[in-house]
C-alpha atoms as a PDB file:
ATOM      1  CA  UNK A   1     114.644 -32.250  81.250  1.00  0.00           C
ATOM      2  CA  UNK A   2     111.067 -32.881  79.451  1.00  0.00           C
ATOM      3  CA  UNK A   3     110.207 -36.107  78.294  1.00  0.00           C
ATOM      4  CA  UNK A   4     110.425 -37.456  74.639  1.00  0.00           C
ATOM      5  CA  UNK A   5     107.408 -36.544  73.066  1.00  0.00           C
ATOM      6  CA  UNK A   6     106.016 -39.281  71.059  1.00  0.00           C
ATOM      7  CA  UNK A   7     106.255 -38.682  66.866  1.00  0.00           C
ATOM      8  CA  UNK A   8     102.279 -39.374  65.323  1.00  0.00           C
ATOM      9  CA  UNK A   9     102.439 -39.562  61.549  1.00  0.00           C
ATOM     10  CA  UNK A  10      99.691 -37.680  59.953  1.00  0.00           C
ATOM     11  CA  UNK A  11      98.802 -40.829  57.251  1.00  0.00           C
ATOM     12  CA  UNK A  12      96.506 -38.579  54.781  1.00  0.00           C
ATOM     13  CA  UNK A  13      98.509 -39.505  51.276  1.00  0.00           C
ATOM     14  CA  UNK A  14      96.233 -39.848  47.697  1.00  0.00           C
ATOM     15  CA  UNK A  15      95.594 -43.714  48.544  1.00  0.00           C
ATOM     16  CA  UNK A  16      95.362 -46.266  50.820  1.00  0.00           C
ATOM     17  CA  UNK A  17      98.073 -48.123  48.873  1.00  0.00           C
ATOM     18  CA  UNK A  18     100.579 -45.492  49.355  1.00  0.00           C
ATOM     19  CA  UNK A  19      99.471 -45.528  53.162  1.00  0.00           C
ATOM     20  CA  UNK A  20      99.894 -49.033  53.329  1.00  0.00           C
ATOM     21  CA  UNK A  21     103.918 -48.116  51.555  1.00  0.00           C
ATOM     22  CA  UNK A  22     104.386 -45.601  53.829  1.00  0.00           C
ATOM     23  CA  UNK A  23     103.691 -47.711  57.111  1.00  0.00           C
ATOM     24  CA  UNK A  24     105.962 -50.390  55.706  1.00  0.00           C
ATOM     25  CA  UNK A  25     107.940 -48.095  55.121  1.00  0.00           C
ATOM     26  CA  UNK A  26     108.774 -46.246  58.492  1.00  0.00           C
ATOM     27  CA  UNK A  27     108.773 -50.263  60.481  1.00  0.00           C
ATOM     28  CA  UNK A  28     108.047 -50.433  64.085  1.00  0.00           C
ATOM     29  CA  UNK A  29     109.760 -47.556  65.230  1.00  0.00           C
ATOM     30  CA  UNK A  30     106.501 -45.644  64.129  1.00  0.00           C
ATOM     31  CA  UNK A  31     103.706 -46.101  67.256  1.00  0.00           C
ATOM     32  CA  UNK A  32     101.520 -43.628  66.456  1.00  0.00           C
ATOM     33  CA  UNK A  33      99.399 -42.742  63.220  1.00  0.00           C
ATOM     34  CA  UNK A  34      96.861 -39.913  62.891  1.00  0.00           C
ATOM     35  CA  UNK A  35      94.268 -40.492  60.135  1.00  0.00           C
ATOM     36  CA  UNK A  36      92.144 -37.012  58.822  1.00  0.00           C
ATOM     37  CA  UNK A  37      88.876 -36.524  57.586  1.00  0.00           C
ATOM     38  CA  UNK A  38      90.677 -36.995  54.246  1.00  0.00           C
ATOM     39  CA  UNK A  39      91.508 -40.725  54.734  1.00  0.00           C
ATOM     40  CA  UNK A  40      88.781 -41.266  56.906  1.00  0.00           C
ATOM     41  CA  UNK A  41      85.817 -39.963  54.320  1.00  0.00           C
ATOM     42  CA  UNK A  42      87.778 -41.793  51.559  1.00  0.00           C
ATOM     43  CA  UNK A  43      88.572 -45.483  53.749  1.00  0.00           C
ATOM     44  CA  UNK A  44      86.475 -45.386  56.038  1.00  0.00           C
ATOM     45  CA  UNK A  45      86.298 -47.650  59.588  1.00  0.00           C
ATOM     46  CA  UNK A  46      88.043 -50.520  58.106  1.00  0.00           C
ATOM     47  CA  UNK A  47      90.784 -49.028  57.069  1.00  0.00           C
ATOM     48  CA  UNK A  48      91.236 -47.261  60.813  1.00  0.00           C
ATOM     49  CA  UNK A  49      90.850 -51.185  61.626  1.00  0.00           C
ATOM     50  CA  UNK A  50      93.513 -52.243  59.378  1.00  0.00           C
ATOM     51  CA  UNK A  51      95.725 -49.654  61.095  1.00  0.00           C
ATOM     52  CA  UNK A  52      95.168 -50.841  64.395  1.00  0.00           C
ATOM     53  CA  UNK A  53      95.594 -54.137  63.420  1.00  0.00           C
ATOM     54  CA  UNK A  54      98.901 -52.839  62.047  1.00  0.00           C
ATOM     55  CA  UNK A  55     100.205 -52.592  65.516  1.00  0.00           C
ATOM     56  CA  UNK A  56      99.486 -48.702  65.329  1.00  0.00           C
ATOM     57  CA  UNK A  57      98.119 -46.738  68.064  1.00  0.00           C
ATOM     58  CA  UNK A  58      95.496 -44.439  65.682  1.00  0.00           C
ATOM     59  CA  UNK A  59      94.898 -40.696  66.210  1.00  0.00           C
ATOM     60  CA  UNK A  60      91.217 -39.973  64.723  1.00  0.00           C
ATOM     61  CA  UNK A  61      91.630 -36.295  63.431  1.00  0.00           C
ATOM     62  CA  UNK A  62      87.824 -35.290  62.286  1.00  0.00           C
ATOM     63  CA  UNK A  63      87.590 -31.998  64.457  1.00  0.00           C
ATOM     64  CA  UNK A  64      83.835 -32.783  65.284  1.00  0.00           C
ATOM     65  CA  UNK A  65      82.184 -29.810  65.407  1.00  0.00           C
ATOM     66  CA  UNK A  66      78.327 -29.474  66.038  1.00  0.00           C
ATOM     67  CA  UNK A  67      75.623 -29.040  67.894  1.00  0.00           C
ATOM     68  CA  UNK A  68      75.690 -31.224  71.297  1.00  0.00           C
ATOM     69  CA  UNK A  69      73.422 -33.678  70.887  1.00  0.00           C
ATOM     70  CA  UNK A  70      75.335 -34.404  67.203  1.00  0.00           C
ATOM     71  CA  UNK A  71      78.717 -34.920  68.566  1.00  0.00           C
ATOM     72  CA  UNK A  72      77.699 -36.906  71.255  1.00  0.00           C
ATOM     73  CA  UNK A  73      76.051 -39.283  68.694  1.00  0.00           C
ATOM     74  CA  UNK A  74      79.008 -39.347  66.574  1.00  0.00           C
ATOM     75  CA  UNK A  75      81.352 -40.424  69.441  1.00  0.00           C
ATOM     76  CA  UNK A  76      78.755 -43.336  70.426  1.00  0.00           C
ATOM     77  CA  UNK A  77      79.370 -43.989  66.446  1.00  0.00           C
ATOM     78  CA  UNK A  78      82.713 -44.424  66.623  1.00  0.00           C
ATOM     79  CA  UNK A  79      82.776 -46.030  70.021  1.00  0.00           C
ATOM     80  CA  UNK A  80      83.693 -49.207  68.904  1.00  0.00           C
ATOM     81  CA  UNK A  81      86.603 -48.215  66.700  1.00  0.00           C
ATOM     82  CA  UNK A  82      90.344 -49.330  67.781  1.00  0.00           C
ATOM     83  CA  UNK A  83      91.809 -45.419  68.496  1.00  0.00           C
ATOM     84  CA  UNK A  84      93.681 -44.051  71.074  1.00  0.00           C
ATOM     85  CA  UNK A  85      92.862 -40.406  70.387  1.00  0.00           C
ATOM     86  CA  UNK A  86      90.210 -38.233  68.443  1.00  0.00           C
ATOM     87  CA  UNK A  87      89.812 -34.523  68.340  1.00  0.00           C
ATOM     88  CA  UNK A  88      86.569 -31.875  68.251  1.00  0.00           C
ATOM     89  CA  UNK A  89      86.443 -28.312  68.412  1.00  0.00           C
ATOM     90  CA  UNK A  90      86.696 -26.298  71.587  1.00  0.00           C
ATOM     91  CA  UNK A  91      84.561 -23.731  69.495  1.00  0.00           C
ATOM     92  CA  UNK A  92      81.534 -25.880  69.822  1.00  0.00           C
ATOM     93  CA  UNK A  93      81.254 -24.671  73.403  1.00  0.00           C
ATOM     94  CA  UNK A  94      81.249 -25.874  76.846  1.00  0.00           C
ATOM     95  CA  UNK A  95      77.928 -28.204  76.503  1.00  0.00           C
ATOM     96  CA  UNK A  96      79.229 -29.895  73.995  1.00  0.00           C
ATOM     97  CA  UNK A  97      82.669 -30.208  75.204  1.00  0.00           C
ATOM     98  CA  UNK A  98      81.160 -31.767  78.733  1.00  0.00           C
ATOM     99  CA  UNK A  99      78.490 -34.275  77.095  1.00  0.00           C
ATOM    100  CA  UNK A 100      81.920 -35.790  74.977  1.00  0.00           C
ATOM    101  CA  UNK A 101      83.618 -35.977  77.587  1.00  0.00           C
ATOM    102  CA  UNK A 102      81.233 -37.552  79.594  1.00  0.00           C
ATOM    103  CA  UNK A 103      80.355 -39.912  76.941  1.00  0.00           C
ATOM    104  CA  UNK A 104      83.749 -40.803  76.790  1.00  0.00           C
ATOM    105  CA  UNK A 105      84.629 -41.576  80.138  1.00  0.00           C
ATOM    106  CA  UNK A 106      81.518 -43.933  80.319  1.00  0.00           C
ATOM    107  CA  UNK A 107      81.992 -45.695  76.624  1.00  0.00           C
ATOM    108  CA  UNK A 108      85.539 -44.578  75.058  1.00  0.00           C
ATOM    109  CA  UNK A 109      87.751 -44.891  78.323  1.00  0.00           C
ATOM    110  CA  UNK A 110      90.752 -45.733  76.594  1.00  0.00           C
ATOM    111  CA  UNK A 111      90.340 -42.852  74.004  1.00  0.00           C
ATOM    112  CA  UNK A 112      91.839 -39.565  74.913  1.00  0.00           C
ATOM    113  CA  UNK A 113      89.602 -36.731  73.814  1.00  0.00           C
ATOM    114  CA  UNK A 114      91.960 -33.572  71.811  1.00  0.00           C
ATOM    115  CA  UNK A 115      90.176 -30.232  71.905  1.00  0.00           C
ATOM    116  CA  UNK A 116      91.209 -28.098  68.494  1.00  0.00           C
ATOM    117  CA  UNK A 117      91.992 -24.335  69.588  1.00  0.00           C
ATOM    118  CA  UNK A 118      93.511 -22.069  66.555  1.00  0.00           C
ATOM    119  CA  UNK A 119      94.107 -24.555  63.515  1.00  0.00           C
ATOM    120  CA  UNK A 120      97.962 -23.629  62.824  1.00  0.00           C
ATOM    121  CA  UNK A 121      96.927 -22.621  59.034  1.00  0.00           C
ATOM    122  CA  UNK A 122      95.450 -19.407  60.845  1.00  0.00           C
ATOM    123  CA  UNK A 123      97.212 -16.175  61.740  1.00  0.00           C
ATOM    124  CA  UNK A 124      96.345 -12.836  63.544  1.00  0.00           C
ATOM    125  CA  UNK A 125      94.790 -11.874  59.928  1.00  0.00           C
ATOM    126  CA  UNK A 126      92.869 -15.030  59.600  1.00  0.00           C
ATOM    127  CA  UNK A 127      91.279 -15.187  62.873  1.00  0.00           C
ATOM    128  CA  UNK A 128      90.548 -11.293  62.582  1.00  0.00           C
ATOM    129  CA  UNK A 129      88.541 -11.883  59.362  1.00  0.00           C
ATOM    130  CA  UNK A 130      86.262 -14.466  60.610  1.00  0.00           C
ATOM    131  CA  UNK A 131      85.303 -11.855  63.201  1.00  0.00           C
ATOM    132  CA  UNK A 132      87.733 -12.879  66.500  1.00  0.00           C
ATOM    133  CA  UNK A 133      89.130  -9.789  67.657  1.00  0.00           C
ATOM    134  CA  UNK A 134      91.100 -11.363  70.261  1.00  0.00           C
ATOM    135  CA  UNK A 135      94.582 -12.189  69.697  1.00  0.00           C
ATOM    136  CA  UNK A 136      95.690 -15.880  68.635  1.00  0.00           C
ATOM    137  CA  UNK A 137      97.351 -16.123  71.712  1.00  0.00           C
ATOM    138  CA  UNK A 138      94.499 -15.047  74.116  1.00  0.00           C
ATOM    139  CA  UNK A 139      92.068 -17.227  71.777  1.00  0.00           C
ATOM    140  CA  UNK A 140      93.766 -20.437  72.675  1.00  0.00           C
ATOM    141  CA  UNK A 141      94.346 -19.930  76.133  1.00  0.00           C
ATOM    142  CA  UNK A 142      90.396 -19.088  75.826  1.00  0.00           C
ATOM    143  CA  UNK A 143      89.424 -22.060  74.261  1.00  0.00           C
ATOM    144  CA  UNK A 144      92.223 -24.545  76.153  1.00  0.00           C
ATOM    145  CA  UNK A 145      90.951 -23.261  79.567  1.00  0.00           C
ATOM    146  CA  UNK A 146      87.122 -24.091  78.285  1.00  0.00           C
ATOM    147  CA  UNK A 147      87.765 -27.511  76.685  1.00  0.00           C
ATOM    148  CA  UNK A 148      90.151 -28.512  79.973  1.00  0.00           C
ATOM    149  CA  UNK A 149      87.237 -27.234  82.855  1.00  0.00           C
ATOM    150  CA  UNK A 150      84.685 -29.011  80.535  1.00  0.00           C
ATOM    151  CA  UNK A 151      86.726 -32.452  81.068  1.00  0.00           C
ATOM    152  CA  UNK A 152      88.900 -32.645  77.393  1.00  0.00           C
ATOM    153  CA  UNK A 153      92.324 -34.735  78.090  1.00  0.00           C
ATOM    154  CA  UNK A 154      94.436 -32.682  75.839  1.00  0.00           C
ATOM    155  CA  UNK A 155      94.686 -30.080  73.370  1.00  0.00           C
ATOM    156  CA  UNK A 156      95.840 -29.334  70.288  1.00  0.00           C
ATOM    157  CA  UNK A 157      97.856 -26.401  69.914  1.00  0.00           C
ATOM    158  CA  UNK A 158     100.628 -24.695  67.496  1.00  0.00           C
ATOM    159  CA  UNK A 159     104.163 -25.045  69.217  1.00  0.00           C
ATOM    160  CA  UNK A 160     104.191 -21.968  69.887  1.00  0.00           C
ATOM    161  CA  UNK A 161     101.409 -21.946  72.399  1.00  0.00           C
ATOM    162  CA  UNK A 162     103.401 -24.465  74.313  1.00  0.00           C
ATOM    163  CA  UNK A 163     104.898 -22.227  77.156  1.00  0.00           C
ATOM    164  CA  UNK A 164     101.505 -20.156  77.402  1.00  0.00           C
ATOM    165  CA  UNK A 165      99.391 -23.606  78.162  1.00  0.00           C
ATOM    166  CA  UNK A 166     101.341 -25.627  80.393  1.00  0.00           C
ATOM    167  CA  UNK A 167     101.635 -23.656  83.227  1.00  0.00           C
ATOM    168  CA  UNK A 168      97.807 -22.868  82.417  1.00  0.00           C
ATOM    169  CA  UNK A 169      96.389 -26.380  82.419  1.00  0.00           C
ATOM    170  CA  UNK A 170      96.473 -29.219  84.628  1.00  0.00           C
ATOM    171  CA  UNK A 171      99.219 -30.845  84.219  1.00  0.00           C
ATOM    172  CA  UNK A 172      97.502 -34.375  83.513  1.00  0.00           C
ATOM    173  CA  UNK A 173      96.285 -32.539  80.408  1.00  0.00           C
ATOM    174  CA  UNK A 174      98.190 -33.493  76.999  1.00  0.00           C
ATOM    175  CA  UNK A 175      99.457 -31.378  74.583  1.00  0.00           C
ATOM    176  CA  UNK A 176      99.390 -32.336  70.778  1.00  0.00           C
ATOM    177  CA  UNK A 177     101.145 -29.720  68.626  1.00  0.00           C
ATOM    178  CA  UNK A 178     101.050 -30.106  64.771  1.00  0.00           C
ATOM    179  CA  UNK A 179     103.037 -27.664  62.872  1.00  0.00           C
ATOM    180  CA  UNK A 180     106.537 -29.631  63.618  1.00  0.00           C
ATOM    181  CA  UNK A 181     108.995 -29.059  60.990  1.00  0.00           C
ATOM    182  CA  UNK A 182     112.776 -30.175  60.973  1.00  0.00           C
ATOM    183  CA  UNK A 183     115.170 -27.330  60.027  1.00  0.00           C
ATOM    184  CA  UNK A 184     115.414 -26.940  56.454  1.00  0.00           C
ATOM    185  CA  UNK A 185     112.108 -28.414  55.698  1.00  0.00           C
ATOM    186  CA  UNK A 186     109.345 -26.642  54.066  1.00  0.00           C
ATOM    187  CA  UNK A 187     106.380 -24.804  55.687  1.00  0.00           C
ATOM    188  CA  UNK A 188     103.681 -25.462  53.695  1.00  0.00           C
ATOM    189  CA  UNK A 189     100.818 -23.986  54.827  1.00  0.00           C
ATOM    190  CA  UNK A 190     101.211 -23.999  58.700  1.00  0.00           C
ATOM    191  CA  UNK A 191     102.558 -20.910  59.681  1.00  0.00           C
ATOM    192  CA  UNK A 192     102.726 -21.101  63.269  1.00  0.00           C
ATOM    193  CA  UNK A 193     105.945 -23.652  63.553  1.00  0.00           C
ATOM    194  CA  UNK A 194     109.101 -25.149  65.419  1.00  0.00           C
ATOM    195  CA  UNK A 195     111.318 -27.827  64.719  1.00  0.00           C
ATOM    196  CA  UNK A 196     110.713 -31.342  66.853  1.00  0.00           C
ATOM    197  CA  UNK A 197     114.026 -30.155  69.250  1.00  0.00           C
ATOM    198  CA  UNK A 198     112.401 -26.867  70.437  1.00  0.00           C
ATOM    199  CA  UNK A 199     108.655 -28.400  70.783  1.00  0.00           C
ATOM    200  CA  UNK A 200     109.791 -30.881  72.858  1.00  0.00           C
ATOM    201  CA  UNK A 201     112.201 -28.326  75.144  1.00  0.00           C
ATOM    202  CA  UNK A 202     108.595 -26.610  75.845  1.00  0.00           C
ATOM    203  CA  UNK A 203     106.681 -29.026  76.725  1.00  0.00           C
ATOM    204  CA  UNK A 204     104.801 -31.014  74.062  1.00  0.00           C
ATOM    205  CA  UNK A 205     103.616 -34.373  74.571  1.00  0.00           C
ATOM    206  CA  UNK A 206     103.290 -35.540  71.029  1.00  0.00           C
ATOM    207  CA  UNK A 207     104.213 -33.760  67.558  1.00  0.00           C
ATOM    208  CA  UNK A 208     102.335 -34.459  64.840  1.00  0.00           C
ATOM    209  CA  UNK A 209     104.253 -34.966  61.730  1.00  0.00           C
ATOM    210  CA  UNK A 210     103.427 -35.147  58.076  1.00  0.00           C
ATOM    211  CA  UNK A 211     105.254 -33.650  55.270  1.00  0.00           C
ATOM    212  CA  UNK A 212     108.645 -33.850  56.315  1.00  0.00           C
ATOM    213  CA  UNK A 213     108.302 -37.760  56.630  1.00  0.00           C
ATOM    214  CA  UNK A 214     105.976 -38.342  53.562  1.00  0.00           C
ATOM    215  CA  UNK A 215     107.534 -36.194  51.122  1.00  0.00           C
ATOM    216  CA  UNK A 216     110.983 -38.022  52.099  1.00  0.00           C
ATOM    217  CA  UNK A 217     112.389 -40.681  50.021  1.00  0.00           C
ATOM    218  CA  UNK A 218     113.467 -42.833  52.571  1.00  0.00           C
ATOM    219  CA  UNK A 219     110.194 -42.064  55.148  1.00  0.00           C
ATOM    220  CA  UNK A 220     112.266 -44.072  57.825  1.00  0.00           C
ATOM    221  CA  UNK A 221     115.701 -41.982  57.423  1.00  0.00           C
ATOM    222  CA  UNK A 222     113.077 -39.217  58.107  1.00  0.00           C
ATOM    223  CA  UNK A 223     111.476 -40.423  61.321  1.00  0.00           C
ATOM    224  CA  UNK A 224     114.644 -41.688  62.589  1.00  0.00           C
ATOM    225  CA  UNK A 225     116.335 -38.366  61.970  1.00  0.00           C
ATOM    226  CA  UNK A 226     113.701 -36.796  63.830  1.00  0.00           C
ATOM    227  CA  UNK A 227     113.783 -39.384  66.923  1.00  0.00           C
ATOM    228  CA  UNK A 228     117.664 -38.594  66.888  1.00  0.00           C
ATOM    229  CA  UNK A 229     117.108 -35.139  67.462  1.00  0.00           C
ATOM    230  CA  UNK A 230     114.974 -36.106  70.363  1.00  0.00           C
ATOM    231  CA  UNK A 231     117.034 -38.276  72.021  1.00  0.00           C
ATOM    232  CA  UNK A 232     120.039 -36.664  71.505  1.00  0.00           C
ATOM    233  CA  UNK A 233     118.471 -34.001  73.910  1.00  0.00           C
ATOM    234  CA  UNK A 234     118.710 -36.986  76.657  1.00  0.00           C
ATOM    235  CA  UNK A 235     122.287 -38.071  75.681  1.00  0.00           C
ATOM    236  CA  UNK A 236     123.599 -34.841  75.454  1.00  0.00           C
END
């Protein structure tokens, strides 16, 4: 039987205030948060401190994407922030990918380094019309494979590339798979899904969770529906 994965609430409301609602909100059960580019343009580093300070572990979801030199710069910026996680693009290529990861293993040691593959808003037709003619599927296990050889921790993947990367990737790798949503929710704009029962069943180490907990009006009734699921996959 696989593991619980752990739930990380993607935080990126209109305002810190409702951020601050929603934290109180969803208690201690809640351990991880992951804070965008949104939040993080709009708050900036104090705000990621006031998380920590929370009691949060905080995901840092910018996506840095860049020439080497630049993203190696902009970890050694945000060196001495409180995260546990923060995620680039495999697409910036395998010196880039190595000089981060480098960087972090010398400076960030407690920060585990999430390469992007196929953001989970993107489709066969999507990825064809920015010129990929590869499938999604051989695309990620493209860019996984790159980001993992060049020293990346984990990856972040749609569910649905679960079963195709674990067997592919060290096992000491982590997957981080967005796109959860419990049954009956709405999609939104991912399109590449599953619900928190069947991520975990293949594999996922964390699920990334947004909408379905935000949009609730009890946010705790939804998180603790969701760890239910989970654990009911141990009890039962």
């Amino acid at each position: 039987m696989n593991k619980v994965p752990s739930v990380i609430l993607a935080l990126d409301v209109e305002d810190k205030d409702r951020a601050r609602s929603i934290l109180q909100a969803t208690g201690d059960k809640l351990e991880w948060v992951k804070i965008g580019l949104q939040t993080y343009l709009r708050d900036g580093p104090d705000f990621v401190r006031e998380v920590a300070d929370s009691g949060k572990n905080v995901f840092l979801d910018l996506k840095l994407y860049d020439i080497p030199n630049t993203m190696e710069k902009a970890l050694e910026s945000l060196a001495d922030l409180p995260i546990g996680m923060l995620t680039l693009h495999a697409s910036a290529g395998p010196e880039a990918l190595r000089r981060c990861a480098q960087f972090a293993e010398e400076s960030m040691p407690n920060v585990l380094l999430l390469a992007v593959t196929v953001l989970t808003s993107m489709d066969q037709e999507t990825l064809s019309s920015i010129g990929v003619d590869s499938s999604v599927d051989k695309q990620v296990n493209r860019l996984a494979s790159l980001a993992s050889g060049s020293g990346i921790g984990g990856i972040v993947c749609s569910p649905l590339e679960l079963s195709q990367l674990r067997p592919l990737l060290p096992e000491s790798v982590k997957l981080v798979t967005p796109g959860i949503r419990p049954s009956g929710s709405q999609t939104g704009d991912q399109r590449r899904i599953m619900t928190p029962a069947e991520a975990r069943e293949t594999g996922a180490d964390y699920l990334v969770i947004g909408r379905p907990i935000l949009a609730h009006e009890k946010p705790a009734d939804a998180l603790d529906g969701i760890q239910n699921e989970l654990n009911q996959l141990t009890n039962g």
